[in-house]
PDB file of N, CA and C in Angstrom:
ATOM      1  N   UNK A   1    -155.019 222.682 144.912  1.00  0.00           N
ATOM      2  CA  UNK A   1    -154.241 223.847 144.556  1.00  0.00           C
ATOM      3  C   UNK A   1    -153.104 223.472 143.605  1.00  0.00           C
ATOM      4  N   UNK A   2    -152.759 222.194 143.877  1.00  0.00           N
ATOM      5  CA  UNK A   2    -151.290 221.563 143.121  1.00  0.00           C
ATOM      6  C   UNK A   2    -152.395 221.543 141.923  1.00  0.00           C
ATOM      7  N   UNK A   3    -153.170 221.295 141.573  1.00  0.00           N
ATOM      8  CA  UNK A   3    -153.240 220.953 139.772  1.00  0.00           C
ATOM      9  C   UNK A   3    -153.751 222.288 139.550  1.00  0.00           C
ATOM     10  N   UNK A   4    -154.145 223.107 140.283  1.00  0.00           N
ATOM     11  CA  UNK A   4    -154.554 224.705 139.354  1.00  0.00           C
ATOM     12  C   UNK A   4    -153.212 224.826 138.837  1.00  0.00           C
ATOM     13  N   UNK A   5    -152.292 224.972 139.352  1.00  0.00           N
ATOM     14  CA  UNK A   5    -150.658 225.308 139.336  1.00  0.00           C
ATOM     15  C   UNK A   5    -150.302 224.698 137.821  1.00  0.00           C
ATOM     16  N   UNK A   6    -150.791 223.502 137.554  1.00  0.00           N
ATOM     17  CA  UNK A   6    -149.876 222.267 136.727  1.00  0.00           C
ATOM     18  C   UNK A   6    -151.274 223.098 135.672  1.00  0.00           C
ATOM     19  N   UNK A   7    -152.532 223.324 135.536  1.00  0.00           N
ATOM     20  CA  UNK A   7    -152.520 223.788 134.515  1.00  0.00           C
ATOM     21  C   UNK A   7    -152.566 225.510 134.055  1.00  0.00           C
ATOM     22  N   UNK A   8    -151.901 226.195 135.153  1.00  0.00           N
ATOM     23  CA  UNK A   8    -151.456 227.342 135.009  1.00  0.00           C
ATOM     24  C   UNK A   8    -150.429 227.471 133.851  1.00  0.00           C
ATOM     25  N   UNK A   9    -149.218 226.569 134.206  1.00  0.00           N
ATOM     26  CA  UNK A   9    -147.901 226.542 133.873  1.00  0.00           C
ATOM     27  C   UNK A   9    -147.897 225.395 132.163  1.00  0.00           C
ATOM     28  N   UNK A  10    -149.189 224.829 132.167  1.00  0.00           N
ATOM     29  CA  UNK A  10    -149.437 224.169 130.673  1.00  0.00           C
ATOM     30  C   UNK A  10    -149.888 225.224 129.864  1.00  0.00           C
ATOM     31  N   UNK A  11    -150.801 226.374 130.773  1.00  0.00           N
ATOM     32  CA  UNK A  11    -151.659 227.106 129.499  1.00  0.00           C
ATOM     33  C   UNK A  11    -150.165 228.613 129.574  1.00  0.00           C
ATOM     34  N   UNK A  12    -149.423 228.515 130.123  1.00  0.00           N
ATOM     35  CA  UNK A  12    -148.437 229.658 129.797  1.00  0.00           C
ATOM     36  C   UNK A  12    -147.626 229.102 128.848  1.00  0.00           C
ATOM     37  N   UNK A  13    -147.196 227.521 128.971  1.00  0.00           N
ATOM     38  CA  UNK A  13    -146.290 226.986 127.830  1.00  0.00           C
ATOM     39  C   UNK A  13    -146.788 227.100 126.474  1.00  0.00           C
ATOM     40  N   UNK A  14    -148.543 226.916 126.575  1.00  0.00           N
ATOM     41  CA  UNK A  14    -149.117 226.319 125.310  1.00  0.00           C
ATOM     42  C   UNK A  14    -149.199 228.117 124.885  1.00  0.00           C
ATOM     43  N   UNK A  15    -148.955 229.048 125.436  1.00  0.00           N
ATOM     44  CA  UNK A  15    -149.464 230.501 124.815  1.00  0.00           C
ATOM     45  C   UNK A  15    -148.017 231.109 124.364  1.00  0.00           C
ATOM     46  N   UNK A  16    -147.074 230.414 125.052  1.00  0.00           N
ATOM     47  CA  UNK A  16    -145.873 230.826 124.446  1.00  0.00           C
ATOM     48  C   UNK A  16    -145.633 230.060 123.334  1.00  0.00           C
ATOM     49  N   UNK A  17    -146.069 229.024 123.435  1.00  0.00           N
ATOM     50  CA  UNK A  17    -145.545 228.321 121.967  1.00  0.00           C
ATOM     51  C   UNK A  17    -145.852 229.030 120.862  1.00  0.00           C
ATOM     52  N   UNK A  18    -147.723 229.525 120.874  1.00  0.00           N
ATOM     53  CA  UNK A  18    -148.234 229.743 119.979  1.00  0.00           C
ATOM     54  C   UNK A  18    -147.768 231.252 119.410  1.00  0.00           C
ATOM     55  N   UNK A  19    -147.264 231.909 120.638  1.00  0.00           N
ATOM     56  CA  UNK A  19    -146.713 233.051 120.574  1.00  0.00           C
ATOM     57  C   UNK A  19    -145.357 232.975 119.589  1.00  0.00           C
ATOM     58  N   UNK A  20    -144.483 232.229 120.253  1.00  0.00           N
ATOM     59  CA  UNK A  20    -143.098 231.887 119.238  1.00  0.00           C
ATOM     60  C   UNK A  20    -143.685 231.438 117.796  1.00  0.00           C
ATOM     61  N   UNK A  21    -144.926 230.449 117.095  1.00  0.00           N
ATOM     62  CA  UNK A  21    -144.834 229.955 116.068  1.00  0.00           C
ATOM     63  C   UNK A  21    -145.643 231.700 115.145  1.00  0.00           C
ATOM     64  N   UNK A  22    -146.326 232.146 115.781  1.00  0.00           N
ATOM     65  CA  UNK A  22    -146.503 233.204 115.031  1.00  0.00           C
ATOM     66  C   UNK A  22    -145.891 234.110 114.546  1.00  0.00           C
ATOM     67  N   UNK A  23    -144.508 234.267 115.860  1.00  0.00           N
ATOM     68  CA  UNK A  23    -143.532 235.523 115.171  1.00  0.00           C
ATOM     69  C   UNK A  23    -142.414 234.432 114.268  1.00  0.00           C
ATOM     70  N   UNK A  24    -142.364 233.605 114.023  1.00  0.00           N
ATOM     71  CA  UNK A  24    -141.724 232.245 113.368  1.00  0.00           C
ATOM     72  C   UNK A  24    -142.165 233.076 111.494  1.00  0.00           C
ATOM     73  N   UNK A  25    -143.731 232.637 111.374  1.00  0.00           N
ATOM     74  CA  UNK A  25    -144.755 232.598 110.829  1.00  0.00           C
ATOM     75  C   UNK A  25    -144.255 233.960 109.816  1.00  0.00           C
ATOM     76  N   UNK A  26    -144.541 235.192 110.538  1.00  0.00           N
ATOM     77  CA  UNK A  26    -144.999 236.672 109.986  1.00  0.00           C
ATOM     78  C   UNK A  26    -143.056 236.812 109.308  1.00  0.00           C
ATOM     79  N   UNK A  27    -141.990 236.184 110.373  1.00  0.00           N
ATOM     80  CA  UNK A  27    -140.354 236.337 109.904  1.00  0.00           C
ATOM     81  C   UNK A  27    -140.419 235.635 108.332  1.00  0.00           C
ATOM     82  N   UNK A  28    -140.207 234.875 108.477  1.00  0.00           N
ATOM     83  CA  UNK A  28    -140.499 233.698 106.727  1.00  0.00           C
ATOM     84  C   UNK A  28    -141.325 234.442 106.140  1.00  0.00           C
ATOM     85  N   UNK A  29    -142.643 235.219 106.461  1.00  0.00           N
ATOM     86  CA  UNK A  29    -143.328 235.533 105.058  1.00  0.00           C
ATOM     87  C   UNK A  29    -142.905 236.614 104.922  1.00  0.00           C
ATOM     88  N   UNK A  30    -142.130 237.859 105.602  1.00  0.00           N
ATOM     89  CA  UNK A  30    -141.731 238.915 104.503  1.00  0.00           C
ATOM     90  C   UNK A  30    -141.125 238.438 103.683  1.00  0.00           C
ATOM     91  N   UNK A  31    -141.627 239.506 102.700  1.00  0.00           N
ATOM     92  CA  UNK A  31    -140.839 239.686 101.001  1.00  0.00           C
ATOM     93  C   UNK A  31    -139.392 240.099 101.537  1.00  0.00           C
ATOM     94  N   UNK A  32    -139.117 238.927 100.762  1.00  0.00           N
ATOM     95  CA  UNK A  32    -137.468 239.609 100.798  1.00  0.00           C
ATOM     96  C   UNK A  32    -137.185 240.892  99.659  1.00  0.00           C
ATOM     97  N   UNK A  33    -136.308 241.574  99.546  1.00  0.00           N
ATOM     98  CA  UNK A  33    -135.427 242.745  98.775  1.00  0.00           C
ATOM     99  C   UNK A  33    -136.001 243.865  99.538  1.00  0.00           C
ATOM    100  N   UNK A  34    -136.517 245.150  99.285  1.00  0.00           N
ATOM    101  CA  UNK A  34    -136.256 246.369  99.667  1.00  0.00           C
ATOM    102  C   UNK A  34    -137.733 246.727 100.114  1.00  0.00           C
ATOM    103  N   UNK A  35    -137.514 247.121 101.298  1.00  0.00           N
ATOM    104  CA  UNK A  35    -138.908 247.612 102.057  1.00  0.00           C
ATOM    105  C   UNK A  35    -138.886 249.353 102.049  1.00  0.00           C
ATOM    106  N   UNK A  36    -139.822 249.711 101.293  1.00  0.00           N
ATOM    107  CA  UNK A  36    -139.989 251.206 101.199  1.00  0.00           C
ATOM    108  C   UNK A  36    -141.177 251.456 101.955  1.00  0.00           C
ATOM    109  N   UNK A  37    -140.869 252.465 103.244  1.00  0.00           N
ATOM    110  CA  UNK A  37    -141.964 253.049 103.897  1.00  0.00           C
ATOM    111  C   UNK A  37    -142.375 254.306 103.990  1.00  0.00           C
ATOM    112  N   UNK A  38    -143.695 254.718 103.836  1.00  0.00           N
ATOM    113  CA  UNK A  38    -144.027 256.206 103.852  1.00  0.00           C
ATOM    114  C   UNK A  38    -145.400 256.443 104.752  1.00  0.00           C
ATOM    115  N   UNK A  39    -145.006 257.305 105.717  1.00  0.00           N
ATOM    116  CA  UNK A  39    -146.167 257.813 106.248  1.00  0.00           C
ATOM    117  C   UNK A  39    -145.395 258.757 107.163  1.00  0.00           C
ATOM    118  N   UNK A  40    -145.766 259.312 108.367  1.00  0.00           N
ATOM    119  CA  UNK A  40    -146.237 260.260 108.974  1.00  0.00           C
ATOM    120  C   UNK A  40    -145.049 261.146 109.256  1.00  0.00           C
ATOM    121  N   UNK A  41    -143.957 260.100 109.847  1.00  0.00           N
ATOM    122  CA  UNK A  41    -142.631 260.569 110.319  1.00  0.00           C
ATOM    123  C   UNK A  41    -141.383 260.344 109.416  1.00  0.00           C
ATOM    124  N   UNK A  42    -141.977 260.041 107.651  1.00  0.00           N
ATOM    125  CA  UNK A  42    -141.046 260.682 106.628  1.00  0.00           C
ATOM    126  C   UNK A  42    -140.921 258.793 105.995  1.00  0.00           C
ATOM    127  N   UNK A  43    -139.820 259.010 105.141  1.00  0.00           N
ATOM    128  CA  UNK A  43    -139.704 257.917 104.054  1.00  0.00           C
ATOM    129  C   UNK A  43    -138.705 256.443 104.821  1.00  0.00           C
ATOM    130  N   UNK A  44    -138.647 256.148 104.980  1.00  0.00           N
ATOM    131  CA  UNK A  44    -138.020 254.642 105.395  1.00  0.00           C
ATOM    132  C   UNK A  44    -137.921 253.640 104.073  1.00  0.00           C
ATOM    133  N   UNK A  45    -136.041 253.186 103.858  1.00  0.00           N
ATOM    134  CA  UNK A  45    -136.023 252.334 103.238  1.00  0.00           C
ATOM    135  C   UNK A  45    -135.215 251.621 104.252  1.00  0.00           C
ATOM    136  N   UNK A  46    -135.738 250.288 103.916  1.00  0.00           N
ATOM    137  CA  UNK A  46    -135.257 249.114 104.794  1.00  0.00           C
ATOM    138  C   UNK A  46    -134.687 248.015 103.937  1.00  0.00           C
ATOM    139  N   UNK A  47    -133.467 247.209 103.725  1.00  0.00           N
ATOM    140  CA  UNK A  47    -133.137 245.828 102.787  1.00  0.00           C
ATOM    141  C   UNK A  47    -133.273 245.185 103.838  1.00  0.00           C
ATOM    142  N   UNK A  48    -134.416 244.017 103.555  1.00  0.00           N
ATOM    143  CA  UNK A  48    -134.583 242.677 104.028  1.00  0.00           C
ATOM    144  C   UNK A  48    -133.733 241.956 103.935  1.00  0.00           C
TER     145      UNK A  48
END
C-alpha cells in the first residue's frame, strides 16, 4: 500500500509540473502590444 502512495504522490508532482510548464509556455508566447477581441458579448481591447 506504502508504494501505491509513493507513486500516487510522483504522478501528481510529475502532472503538476507539466501543468505549471505549460501555463509558463502559452504566458511567454503571447504577442505582446494590444489584444483586440470580438465576438458574442461585444468588443474587448486588452494591452499586454
Amino acid at each position: 500500500m506504502k508504494q501505491n502512495t509513493l507513486y500516487l504522490v510522483i504522478g501528481a508532482l510529475a502532472a503538476a509540473l507539466i501543468a505549471l510548464g505549460l501555463y509558463v509556455y502559452r504566458e511567454q508566447s503571447k504577442p505582446s502590444g494590444v489584444e483586440l477581441r470580438i465576438d458574442e458579448s461585444g468588443i474587448r481591447i486588452q494591452e499586454n
